[in-house]
N, C-alpha and C. Protein backbone atom coordinates (compact mmCIF):
# COMPACT_ATOMS: atom_id res chain seq x y z
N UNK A 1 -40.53 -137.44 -122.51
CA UNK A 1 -39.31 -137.34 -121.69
C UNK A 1 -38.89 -138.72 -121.20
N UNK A 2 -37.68 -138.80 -121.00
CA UNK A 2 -37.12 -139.90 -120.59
C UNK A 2 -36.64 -140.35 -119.07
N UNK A 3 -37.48 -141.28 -118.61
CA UNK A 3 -37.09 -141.21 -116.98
C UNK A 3 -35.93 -142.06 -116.92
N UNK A 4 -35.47 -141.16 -116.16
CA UNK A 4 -33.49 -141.78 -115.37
C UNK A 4 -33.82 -142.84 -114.79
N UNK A 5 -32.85 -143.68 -114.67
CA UNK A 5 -32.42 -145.40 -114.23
C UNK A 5 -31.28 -145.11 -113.35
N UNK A 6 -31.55 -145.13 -111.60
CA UNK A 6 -30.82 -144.92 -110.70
C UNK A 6 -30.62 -146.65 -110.20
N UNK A 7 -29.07 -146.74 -109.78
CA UNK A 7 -28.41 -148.21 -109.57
C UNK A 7 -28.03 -147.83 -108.15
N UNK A 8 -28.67 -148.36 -106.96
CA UNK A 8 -27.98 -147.79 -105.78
C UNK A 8 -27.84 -149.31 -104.94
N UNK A 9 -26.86 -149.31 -103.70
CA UNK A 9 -26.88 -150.37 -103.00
C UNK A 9 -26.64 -149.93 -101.58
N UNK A 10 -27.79 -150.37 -100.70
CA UNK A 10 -27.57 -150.49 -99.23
C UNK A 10 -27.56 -151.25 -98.49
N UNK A 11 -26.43 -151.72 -98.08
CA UNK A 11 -26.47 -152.66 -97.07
C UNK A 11 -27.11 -152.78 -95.72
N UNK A 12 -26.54 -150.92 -95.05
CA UNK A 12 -27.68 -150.78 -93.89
C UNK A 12 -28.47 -151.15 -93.55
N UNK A 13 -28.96 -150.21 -94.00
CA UNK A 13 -30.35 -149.55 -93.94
C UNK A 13 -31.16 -149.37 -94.90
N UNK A 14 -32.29 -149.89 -94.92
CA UNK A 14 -33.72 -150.35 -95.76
C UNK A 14 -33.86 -149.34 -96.00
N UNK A 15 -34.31 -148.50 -94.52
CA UNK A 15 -35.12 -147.34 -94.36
C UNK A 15 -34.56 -146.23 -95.44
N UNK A 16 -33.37 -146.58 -95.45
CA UNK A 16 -32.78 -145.63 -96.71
C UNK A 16 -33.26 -145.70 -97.88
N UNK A 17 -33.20 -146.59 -98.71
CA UNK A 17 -33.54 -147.09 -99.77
C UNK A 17 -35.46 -146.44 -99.75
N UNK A 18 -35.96 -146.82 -98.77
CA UNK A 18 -37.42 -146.30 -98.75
C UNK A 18 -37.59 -145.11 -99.15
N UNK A 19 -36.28 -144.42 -98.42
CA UNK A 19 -36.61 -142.66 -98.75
C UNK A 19 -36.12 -142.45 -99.88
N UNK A 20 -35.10 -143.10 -100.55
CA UNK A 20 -34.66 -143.17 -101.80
C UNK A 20 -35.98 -143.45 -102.86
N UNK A 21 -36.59 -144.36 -102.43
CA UNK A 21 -37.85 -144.58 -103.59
C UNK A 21 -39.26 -142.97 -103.91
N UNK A 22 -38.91 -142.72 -102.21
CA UNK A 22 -39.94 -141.80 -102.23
C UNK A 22 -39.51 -140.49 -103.38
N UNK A 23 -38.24 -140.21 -102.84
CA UNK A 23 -37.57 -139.13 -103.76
C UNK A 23 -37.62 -139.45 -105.21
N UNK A 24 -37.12 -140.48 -105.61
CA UNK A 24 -37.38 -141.10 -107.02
C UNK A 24 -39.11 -140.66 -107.58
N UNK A 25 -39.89 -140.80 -106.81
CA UNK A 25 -41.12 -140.76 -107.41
C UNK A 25 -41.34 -139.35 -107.77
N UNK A 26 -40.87 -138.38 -106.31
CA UNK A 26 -40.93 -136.94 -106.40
C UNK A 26 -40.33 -136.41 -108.02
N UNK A 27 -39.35 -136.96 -107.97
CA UNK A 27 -38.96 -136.29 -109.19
C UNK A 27 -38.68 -137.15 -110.46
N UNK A 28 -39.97 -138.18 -110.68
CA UNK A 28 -40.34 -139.00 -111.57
C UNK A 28 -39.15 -139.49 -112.24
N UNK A 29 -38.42 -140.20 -111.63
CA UNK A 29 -37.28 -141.37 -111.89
C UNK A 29 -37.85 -142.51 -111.32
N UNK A 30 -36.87 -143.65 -112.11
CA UNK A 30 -37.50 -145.04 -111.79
C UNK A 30 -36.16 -145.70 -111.10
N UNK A 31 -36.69 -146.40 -110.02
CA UNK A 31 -34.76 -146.95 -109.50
C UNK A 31 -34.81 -148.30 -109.74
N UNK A 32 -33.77 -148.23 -109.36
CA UNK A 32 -33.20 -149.74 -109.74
C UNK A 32 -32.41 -150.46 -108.93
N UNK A 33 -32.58 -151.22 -107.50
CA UNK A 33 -31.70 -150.73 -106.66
C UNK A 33 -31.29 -152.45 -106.05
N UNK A 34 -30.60 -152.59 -104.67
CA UNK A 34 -30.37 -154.04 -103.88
C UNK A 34 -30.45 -153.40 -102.49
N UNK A 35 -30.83 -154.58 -101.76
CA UNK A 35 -31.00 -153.73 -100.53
C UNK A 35 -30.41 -155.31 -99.67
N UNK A 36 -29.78 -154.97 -98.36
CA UNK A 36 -29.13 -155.83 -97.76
C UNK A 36 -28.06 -157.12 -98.52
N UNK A 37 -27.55 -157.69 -97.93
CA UNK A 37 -26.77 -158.51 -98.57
C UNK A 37 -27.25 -159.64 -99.69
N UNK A 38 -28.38 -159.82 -99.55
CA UNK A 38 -28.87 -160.98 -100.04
C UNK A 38 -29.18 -160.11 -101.36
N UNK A 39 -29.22 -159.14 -101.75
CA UNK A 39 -29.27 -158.77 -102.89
C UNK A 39 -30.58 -158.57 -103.46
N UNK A 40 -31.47 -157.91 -102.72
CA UNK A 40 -33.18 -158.18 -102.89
C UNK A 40 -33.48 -156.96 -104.20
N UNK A 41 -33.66 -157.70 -105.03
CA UNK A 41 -33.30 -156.64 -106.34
C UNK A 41 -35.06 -156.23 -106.54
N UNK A 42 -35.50 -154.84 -107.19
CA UNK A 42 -36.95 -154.30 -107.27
C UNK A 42 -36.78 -153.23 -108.23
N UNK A 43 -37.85 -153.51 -109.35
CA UNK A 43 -37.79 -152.12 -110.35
C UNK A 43 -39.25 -151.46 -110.39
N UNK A 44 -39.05 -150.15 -109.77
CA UNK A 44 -40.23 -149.73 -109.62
C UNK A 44 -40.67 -148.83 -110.77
């Protein structure tokens, strides 16, 4: 099976993105994401 490639951006809030990763794992997707302005890019 093929795991999905999610592109998300938060400027907020981190904490978002955190729960975003957690969910990703739940349902075995891999993200792909930026978090705050500086653009802190991570492929988990």
């Amino acid at each position: 099976m093929r795991k999905r490639s999610y592109r998300f951006i938060i400027s907020k809030n981190c904490l978002q993105t955190k729960e975003l990763i957690k969910q990703a794992f739940d349902n075995d997707h891999v993200l792909m994401g930026t978090c705050n302005v500086k653009e802190k890019k991570f492929l988990l």
